[in-house]
PDB file of N, CA and C in Angstrom:
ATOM      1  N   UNK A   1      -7.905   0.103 -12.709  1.00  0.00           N
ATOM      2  CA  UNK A   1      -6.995  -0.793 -12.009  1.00  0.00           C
ATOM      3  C   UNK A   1      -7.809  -1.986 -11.496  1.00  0.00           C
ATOM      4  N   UNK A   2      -7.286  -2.890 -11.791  1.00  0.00           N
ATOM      5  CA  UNK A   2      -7.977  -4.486 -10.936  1.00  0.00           C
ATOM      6  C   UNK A   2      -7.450  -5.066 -10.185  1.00  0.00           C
ATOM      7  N   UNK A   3      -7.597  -5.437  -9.134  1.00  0.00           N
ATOM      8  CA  UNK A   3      -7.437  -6.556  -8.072  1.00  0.00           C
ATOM      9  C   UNK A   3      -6.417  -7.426  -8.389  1.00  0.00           C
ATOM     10  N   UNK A   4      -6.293  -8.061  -9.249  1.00  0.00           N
ATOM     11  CA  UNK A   4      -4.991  -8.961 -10.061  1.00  0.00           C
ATOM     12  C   UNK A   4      -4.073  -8.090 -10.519  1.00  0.00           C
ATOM     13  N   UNK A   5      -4.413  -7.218 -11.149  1.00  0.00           N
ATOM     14  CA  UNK A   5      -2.749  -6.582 -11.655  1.00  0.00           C
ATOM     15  C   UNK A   5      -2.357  -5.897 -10.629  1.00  0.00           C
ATOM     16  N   UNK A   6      -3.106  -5.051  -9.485  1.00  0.00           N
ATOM     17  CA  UNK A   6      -2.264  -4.952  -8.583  1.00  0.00           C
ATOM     18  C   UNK A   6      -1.792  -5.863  -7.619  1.00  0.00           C
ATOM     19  N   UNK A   7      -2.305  -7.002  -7.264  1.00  0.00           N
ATOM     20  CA  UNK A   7      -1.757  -7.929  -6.427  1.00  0.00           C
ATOM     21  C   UNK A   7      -0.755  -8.518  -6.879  1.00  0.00           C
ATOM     22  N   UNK A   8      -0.431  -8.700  -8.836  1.00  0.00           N
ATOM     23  CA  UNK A   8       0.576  -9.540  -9.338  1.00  0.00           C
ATOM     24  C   UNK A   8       1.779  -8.340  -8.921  1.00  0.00           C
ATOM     25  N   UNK A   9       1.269  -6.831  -9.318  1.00  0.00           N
ATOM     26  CA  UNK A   9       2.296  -6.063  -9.272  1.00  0.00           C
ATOM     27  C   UNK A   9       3.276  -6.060  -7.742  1.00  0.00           C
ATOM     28  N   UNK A  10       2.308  -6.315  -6.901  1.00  0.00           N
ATOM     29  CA  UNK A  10       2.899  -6.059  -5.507  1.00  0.00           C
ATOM     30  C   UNK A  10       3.759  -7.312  -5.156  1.00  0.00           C
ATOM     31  N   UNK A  11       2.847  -8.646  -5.568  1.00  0.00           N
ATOM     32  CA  UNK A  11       3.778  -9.814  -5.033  1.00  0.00           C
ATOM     33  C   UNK A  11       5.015  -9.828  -5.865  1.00  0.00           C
ATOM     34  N   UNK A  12       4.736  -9.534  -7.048  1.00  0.00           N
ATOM     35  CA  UNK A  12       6.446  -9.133  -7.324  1.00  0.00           C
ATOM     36  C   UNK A  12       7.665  -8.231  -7.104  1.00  0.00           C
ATOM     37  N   UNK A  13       7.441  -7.443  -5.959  1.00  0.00           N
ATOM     38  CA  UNK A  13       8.606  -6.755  -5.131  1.00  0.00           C
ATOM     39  C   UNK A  13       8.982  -7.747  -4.514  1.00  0.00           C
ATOM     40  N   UNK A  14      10.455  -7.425  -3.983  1.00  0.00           N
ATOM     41  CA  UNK A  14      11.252  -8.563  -3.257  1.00  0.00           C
ATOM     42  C   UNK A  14      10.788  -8.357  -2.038  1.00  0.00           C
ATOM     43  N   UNK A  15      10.421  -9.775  -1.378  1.00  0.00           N
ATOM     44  CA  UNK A  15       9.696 -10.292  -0.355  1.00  0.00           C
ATOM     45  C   UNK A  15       8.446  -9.735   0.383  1.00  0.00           C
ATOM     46  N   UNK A  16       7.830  -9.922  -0.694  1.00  0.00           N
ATOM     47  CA  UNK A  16       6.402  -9.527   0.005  1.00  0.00           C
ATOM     48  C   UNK A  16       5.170 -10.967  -0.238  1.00  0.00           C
ATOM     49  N   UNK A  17       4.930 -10.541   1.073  1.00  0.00           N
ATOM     50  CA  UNK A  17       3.834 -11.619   1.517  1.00  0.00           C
ATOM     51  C   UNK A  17       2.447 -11.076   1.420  1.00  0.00           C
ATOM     52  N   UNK A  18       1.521 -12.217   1.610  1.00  0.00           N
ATOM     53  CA  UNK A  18       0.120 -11.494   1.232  1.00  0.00           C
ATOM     54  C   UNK A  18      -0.598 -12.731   2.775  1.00  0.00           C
ATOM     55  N   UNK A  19      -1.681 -11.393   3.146  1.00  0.00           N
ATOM     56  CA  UNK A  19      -2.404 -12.576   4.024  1.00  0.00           C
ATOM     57  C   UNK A  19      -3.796 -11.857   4.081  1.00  0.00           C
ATOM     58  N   UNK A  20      -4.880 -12.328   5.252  1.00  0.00           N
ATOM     59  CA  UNK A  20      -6.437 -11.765   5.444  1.00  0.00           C
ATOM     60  C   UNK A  20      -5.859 -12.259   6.961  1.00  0.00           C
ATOM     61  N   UNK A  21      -5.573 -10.732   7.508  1.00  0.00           N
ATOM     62  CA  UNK A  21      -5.244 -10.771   8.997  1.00  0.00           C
ATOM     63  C   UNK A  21      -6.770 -10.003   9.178  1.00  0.00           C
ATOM     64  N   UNK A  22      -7.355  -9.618   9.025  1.00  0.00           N
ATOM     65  CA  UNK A  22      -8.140  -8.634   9.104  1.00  0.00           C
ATOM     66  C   UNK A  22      -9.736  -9.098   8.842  1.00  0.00           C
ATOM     67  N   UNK A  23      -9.739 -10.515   8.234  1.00  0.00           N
ATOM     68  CA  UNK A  23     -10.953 -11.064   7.875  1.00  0.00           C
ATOM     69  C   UNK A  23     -10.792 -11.773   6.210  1.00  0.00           C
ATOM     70  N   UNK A  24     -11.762 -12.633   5.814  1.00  0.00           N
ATOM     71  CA  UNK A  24     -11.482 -13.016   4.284  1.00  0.00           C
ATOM     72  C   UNK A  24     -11.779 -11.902   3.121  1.00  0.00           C
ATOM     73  N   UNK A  25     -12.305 -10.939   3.461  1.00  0.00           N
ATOM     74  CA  UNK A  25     -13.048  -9.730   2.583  1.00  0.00           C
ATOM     75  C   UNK A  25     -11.201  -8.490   2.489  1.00  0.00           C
ATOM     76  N   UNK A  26     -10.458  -8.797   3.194  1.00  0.00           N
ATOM     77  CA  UNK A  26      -9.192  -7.627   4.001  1.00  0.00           C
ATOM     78  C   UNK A  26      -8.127  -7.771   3.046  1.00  0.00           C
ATOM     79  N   UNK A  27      -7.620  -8.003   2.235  1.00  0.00           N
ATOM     80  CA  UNK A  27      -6.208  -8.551   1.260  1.00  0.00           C
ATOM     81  C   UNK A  27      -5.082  -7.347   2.306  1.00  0.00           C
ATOM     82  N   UNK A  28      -4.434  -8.232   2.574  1.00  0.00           N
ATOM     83  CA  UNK A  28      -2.634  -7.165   2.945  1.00  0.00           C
ATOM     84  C   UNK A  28      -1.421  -7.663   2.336  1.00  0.00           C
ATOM     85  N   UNK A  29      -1.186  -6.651   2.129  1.00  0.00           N
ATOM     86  CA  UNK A  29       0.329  -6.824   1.670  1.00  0.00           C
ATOM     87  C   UNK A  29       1.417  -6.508   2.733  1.00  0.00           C
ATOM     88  N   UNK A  30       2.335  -7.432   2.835  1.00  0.00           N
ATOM     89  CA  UNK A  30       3.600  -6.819   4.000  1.00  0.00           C
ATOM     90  C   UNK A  30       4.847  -6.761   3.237  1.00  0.00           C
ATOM     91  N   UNK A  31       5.884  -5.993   4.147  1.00  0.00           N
ATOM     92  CA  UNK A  31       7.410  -6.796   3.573  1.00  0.00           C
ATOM     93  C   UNK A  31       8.007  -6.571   5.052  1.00  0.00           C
ATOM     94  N   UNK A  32       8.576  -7.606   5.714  1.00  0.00           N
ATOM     95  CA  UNK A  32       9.448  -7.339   6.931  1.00  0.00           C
ATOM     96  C   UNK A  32       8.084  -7.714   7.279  1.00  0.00           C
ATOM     97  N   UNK A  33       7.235  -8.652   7.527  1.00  0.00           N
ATOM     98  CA  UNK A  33       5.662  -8.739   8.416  1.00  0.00           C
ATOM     99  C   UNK A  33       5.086  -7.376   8.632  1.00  0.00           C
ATOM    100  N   UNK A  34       5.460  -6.443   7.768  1.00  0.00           N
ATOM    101  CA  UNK A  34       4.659  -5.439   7.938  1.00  0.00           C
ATOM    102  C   UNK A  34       3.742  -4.544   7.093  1.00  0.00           C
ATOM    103  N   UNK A  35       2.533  -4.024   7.164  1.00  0.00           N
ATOM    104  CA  UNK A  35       1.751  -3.820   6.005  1.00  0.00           C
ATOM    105  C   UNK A  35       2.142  -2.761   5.254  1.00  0.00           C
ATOM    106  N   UNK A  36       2.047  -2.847   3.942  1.00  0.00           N
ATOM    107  CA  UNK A  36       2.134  -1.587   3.292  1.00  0.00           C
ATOM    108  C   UNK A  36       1.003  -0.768   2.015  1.00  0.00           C
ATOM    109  N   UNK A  37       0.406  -2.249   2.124  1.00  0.00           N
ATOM    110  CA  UNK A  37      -1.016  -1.686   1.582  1.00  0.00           C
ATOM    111  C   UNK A  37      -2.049  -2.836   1.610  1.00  0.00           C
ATOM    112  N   UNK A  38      -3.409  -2.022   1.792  1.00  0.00           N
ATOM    113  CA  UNK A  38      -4.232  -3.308   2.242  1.00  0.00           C
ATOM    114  C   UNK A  38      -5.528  -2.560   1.459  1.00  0.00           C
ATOM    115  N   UNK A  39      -6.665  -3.585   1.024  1.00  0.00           N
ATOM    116  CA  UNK A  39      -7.945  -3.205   0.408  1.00  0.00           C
ATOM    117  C   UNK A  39      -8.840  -4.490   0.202  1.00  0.00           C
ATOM    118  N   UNK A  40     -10.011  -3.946   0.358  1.00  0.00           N
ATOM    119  CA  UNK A  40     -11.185  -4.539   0.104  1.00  0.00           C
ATOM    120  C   UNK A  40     -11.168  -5.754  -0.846  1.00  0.00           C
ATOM    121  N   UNK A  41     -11.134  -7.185  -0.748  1.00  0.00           N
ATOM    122  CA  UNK A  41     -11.011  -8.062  -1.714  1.00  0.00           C
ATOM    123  C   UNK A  41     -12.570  -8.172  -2.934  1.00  0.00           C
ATOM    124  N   UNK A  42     -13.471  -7.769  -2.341  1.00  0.00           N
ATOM    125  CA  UNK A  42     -14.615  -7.549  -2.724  1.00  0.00           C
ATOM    126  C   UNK A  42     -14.721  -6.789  -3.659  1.00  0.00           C
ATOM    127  N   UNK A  43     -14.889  -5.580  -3.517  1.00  0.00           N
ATOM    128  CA  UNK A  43     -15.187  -4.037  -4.436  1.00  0.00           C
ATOM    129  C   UNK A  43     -13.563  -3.522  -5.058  1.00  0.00           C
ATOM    130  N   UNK A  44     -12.710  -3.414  -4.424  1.00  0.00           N
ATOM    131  CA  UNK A  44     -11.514  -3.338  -4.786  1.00  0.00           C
ATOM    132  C   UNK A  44     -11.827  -1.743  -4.735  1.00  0.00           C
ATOM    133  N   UNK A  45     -12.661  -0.795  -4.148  1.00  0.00           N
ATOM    134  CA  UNK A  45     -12.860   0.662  -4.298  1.00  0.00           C
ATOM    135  C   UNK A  45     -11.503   1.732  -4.291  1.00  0.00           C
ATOM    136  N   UNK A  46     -10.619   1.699  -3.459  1.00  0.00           N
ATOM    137  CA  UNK A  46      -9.512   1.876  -3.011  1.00  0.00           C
ATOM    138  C   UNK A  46      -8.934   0.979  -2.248  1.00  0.00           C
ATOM    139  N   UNK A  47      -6.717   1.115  -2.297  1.00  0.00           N
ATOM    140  CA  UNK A  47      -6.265   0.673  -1.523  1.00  0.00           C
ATOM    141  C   UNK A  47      -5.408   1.639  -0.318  1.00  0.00           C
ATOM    142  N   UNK A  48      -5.733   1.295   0.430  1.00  0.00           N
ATOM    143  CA  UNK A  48      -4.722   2.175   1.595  1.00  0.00           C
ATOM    144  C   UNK A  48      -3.292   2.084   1.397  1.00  0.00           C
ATOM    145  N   UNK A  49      -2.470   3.187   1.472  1.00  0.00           N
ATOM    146  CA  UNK A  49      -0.984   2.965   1.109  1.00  0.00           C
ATOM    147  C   UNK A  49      -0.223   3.902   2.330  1.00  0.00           C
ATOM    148  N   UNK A  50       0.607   3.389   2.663  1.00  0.00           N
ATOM    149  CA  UNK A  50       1.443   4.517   3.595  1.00  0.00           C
ATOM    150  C   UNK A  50       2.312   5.484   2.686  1.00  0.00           C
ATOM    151  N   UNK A  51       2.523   6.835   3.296  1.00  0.00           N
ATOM    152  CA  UNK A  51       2.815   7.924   2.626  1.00  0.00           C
ATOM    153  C   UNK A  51       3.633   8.526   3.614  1.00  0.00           C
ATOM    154  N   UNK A  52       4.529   9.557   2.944  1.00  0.00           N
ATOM    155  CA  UNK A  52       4.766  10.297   3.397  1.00  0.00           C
ATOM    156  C   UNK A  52       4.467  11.450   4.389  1.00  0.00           C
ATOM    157  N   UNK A  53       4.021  11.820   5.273  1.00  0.00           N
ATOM    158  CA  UNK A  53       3.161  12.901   5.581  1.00  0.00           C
ATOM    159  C   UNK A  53       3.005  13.995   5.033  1.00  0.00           C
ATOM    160  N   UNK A  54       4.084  14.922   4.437  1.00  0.00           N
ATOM    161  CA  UNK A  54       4.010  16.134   3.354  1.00  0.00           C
ATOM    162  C   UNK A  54       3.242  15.550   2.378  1.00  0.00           C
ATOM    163  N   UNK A  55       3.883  14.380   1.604  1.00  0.00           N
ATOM    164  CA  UNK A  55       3.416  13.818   0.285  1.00  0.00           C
ATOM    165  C   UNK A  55       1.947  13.810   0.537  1.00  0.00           C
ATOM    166  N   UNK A  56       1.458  13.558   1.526  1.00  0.00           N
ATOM    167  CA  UNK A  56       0.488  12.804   1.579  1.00  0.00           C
ATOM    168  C   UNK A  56      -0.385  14.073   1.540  1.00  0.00           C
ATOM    169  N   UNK A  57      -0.355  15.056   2.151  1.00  0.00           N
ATOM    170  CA  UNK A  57      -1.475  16.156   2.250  1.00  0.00           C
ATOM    171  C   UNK A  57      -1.240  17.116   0.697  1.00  0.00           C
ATOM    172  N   UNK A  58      -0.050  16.677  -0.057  1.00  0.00           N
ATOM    173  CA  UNK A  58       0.223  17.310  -1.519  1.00  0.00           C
ATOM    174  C   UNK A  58      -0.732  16.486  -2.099  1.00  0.00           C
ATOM    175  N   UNK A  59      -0.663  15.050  -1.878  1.00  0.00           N
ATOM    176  CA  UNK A  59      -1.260  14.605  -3.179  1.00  0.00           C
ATOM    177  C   UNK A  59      -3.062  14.640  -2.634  1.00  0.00           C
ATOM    178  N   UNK A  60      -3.690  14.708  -1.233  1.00  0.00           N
ATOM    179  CA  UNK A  60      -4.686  14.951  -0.949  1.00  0.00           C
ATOM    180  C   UNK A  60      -4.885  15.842  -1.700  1.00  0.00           C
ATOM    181  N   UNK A  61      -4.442  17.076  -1.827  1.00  0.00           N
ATOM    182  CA  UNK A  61      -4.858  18.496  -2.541  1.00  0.00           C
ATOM    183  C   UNK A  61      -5.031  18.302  -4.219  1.00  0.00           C
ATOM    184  N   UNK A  62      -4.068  17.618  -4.837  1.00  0.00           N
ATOM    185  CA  UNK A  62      -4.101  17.444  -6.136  1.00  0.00           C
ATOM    186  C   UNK A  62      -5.155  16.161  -6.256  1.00  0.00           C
ATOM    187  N   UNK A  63      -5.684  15.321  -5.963  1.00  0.00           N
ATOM    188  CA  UNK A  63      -6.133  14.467  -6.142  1.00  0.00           C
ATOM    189  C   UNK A  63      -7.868  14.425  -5.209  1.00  0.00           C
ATOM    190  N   UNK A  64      -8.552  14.606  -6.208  1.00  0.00           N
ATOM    191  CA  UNK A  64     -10.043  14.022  -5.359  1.00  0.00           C
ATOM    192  C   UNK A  64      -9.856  12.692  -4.962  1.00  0.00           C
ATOM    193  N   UNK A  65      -9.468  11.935  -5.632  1.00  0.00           N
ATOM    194  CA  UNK A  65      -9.365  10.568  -5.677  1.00  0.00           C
ATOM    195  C   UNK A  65      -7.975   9.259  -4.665  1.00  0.00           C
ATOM    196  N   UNK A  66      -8.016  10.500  -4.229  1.00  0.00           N
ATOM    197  CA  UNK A  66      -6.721  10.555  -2.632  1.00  0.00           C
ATOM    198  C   UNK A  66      -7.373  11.060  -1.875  1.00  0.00           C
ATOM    199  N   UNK A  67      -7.901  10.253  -1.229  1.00  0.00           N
ATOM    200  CA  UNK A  67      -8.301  10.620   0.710  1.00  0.00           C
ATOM    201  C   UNK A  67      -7.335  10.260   1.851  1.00  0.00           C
ATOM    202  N   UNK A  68      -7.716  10.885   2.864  1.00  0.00           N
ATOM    203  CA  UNK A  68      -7.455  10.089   4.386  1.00  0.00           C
ATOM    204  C   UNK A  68      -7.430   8.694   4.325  1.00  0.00           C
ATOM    205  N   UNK A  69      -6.555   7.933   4.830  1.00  0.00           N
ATOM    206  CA  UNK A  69      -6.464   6.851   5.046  1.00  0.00           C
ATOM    207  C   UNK A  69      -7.551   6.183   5.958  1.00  0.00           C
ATOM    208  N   UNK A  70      -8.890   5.502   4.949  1.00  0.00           N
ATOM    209  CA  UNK A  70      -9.979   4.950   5.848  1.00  0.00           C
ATOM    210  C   UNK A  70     -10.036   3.900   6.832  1.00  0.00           C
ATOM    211  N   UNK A  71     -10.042   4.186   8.351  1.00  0.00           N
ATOM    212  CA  UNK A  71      -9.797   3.229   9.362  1.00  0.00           C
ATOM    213  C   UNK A  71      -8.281   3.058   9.697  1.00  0.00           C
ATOM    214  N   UNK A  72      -7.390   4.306   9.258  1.00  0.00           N
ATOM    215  CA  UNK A  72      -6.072   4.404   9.114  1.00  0.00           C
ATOM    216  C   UNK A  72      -5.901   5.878  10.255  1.00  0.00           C
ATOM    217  N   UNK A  73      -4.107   5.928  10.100  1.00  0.00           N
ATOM    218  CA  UNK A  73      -3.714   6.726  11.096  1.00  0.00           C
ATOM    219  C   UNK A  73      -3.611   7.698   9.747  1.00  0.00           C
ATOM    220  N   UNK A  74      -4.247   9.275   9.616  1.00  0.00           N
ATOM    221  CA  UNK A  74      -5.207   9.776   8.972  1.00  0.00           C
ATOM    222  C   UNK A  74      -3.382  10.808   8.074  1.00  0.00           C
ATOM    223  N   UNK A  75      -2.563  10.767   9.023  1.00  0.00           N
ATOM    224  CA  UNK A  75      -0.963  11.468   9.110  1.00  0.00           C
ATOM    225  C   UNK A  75      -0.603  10.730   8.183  1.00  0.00           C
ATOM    226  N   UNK A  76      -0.495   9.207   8.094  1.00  0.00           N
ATOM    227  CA  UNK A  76       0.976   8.536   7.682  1.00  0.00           C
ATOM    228  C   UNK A  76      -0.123   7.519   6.589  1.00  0.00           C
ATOM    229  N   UNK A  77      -1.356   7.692   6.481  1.00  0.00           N
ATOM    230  CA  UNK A  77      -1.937   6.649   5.262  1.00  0.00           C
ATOM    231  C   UNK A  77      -2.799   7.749   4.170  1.00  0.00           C
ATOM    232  N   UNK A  78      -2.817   6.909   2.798  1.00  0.00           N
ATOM    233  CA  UNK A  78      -4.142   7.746   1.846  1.00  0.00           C
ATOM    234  C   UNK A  78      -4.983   6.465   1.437  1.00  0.00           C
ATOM    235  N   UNK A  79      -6.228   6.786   1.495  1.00  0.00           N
ATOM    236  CA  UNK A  79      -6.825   5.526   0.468  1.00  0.00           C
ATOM    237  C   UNK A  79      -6.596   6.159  -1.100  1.00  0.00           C
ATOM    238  N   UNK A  80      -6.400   5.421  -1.602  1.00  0.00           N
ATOM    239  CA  UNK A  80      -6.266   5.651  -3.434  1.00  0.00           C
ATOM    240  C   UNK A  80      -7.050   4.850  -3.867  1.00  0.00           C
ATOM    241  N   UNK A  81      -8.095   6.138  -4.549  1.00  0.00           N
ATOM    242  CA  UNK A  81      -8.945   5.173  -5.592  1.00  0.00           C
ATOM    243  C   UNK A  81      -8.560   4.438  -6.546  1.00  0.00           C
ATOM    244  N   UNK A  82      -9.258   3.113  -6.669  1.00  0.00           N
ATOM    245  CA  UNK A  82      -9.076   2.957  -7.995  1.00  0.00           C
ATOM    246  C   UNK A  82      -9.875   2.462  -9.276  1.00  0.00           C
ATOM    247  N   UNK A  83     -10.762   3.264  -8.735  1.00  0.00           N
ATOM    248  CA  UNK A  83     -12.145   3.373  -9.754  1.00  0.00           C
ATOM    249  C   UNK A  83     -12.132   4.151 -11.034  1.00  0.00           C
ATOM    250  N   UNK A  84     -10.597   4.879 -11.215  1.00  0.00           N
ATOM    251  CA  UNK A  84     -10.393   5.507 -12.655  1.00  0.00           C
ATOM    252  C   UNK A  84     -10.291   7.367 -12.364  1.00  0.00           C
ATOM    253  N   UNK A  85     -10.216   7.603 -11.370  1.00  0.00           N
ATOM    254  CA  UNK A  85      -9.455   9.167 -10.770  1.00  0.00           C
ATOM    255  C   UNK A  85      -8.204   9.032 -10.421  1.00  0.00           C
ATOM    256  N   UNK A  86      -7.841   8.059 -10.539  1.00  0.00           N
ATOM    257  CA  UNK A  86      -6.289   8.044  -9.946  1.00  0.00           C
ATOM    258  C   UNK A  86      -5.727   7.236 -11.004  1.00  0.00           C
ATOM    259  N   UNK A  87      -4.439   7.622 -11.801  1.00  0.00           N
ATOM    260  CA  UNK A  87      -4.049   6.789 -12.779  1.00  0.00           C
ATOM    261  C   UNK A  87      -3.475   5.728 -12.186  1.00  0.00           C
ATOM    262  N   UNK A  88      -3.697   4.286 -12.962  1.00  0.00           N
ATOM    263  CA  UNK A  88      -2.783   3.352 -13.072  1.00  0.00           C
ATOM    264  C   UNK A  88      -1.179   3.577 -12.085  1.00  0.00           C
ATOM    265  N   UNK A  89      -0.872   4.176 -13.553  1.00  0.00           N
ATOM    266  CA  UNK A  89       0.715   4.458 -12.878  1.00  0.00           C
ATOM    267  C   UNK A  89       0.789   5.265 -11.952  1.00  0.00           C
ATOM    268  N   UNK A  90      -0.014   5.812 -11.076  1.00  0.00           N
ATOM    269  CA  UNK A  90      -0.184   6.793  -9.666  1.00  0.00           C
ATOM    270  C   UNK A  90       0.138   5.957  -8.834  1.00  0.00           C
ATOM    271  N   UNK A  91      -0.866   4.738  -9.190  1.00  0.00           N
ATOM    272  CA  UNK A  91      -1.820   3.965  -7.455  1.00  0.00           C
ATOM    273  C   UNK A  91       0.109   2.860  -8.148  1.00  0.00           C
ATOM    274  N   UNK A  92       0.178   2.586  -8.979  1.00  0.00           N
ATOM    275  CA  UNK A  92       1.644   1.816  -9.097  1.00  0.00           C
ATOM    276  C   UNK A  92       2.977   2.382  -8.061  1.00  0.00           C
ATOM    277  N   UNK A  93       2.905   3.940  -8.310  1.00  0.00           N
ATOM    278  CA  UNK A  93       4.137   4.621  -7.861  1.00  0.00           C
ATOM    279  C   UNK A  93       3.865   4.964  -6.414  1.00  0.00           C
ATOM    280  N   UNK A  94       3.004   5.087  -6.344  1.00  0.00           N
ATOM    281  CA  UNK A  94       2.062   5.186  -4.589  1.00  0.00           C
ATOM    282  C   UNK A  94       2.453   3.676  -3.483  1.00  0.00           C
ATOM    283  N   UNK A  95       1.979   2.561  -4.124  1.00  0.00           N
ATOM    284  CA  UNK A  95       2.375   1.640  -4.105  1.00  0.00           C
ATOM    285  C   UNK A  95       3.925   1.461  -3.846  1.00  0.00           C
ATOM    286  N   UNK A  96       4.435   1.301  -4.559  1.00  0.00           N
ATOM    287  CA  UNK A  96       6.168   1.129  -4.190  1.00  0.00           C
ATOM    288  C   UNK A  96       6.803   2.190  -3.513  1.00  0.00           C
ATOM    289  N   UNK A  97       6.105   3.456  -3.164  1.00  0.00           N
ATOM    290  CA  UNK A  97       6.367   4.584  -2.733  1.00  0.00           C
ATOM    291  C   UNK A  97       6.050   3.793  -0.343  1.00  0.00           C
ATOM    292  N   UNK A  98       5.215   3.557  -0.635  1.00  0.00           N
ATOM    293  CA  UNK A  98       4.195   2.715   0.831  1.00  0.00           C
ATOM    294  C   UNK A  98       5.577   1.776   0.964  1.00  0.00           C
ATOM    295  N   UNK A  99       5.439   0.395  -0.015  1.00  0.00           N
ATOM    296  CA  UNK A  99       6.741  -0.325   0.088  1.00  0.00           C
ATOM    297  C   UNK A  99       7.964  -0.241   0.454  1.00  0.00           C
ATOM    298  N   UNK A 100       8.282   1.150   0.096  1.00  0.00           N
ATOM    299  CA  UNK A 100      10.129   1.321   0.297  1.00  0.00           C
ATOM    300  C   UNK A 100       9.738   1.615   1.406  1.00  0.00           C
ATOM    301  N   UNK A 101       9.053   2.475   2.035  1.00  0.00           N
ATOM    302  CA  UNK A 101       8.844   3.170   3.499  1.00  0.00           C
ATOM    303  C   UNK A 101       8.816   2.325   4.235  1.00  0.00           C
ATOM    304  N   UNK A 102       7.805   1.090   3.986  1.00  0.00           N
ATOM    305  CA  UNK A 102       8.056   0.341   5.019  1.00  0.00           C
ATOM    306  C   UNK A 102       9.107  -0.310   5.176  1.00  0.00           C
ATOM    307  N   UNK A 103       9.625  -1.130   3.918  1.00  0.00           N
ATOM    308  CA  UNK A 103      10.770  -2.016   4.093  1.00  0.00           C
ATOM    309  C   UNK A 103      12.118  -0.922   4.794  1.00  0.00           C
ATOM    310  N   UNK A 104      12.322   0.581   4.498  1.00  0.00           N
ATOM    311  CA  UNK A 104      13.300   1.324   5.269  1.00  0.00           C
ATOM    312  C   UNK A 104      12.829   0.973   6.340  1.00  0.00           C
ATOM    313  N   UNK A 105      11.980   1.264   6.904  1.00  0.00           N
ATOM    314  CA  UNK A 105      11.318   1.276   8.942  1.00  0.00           C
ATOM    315  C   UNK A 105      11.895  -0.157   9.400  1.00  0.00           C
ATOM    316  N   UNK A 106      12.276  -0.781   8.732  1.00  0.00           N
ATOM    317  CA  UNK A 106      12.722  -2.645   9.067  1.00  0.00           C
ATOM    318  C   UNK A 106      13.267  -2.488  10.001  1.00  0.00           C
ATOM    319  N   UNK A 107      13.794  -2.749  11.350  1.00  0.00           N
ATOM    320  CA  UNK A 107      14.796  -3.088  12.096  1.00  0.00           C
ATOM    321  C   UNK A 107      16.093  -3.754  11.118  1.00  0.00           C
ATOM    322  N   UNK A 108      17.396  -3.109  11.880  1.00  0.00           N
ATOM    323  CA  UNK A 108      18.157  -3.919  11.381  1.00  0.00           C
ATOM    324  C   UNK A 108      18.563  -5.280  10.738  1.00  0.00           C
ATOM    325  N   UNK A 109      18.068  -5.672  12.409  1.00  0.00           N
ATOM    326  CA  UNK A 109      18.012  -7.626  12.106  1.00  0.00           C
ATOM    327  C   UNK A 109      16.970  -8.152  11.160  1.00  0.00           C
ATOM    328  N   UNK A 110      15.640  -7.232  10.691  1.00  0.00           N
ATOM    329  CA  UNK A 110      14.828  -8.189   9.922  1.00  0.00           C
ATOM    330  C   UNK A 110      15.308  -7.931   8.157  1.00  0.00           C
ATOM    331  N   UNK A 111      16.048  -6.599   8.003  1.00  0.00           N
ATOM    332  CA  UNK A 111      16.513  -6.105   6.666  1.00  0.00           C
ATOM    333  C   UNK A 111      17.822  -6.903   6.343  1.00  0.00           C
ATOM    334  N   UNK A 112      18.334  -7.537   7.276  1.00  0.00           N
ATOM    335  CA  UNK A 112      19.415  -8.323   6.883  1.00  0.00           C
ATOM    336  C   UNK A 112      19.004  -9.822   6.720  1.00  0.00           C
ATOM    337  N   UNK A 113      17.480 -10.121   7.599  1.00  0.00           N
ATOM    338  CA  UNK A 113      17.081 -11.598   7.372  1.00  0.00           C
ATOM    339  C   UNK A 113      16.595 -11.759   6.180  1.00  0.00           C
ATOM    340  N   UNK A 114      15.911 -10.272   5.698  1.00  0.00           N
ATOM    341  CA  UNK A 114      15.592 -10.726   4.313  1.00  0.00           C
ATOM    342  C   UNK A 114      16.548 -10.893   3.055  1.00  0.00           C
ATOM    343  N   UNK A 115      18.099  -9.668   3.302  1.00  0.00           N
ATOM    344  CA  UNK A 115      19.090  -9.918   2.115  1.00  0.00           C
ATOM    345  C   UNK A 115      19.177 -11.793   2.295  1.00  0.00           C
ATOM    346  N   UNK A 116      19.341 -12.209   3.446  1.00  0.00           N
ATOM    347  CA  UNK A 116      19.862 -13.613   3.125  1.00  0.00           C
ATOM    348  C   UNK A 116      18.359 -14.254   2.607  1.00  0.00           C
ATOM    349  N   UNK A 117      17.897 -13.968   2.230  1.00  0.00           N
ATOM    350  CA  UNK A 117      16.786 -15.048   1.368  1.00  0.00           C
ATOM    351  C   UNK A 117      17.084 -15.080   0.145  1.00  0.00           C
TER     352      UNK A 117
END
């Protein structure tokens, strides 16, 4: 997985923004100003994704290449490698898996500011 195809993949969900809240080395992704996956612009080693909490300690178990969410709340994040232990289409479905979660958590008023865009 590379740095570009996942960043093209992500900026193409509906309304997601990209920023370096975190420093120029930090890439985040939000939707609703809020993150749903963020990684190293540098090494690209893993990206942090929000999870499920069940999901998240299933796919810890099946996956070497699924950790604890590094510098994360250890419950509700995984880092996903993506150095080639974690398929493509994993860290993809992981990804939009983080996305929907967050964009559900929206407050009312910001899930309706975004239908009108």
């Amino acid at each position: 997985m590379t740095l570009e195809y996942f960043r093209d993949y992500c900026l193409a969900l509906a309304h997601v923004t990209e920023d370096t809240p975190f420093g120029p080395d930090t890439l985040v992704f939000r939707v609703g100003g809020k993150i749903f996956a963020l990684m190293d612009l540098e090494s690209f080693p893993y990206v942090n994704l929000k999870c499920d909490p069940e999901r998240a300690i299933e796919l810890r178990e099946q996956y070497p290449g699924i950790t604890p969410g590094y510098h994360m709340n250890k419950k509700l994040w995984n880092s996903v490698s993506t150095k080639g232990n974690v398929s493509d289409s994993l860290i993809l479905e992981l990804a939009k898996d983080s996305y929907e979660l967050i964009k559900g958590s929206l407050p009312k008023k910001v899930k309706d500011s975004l239908q009108s865009q």
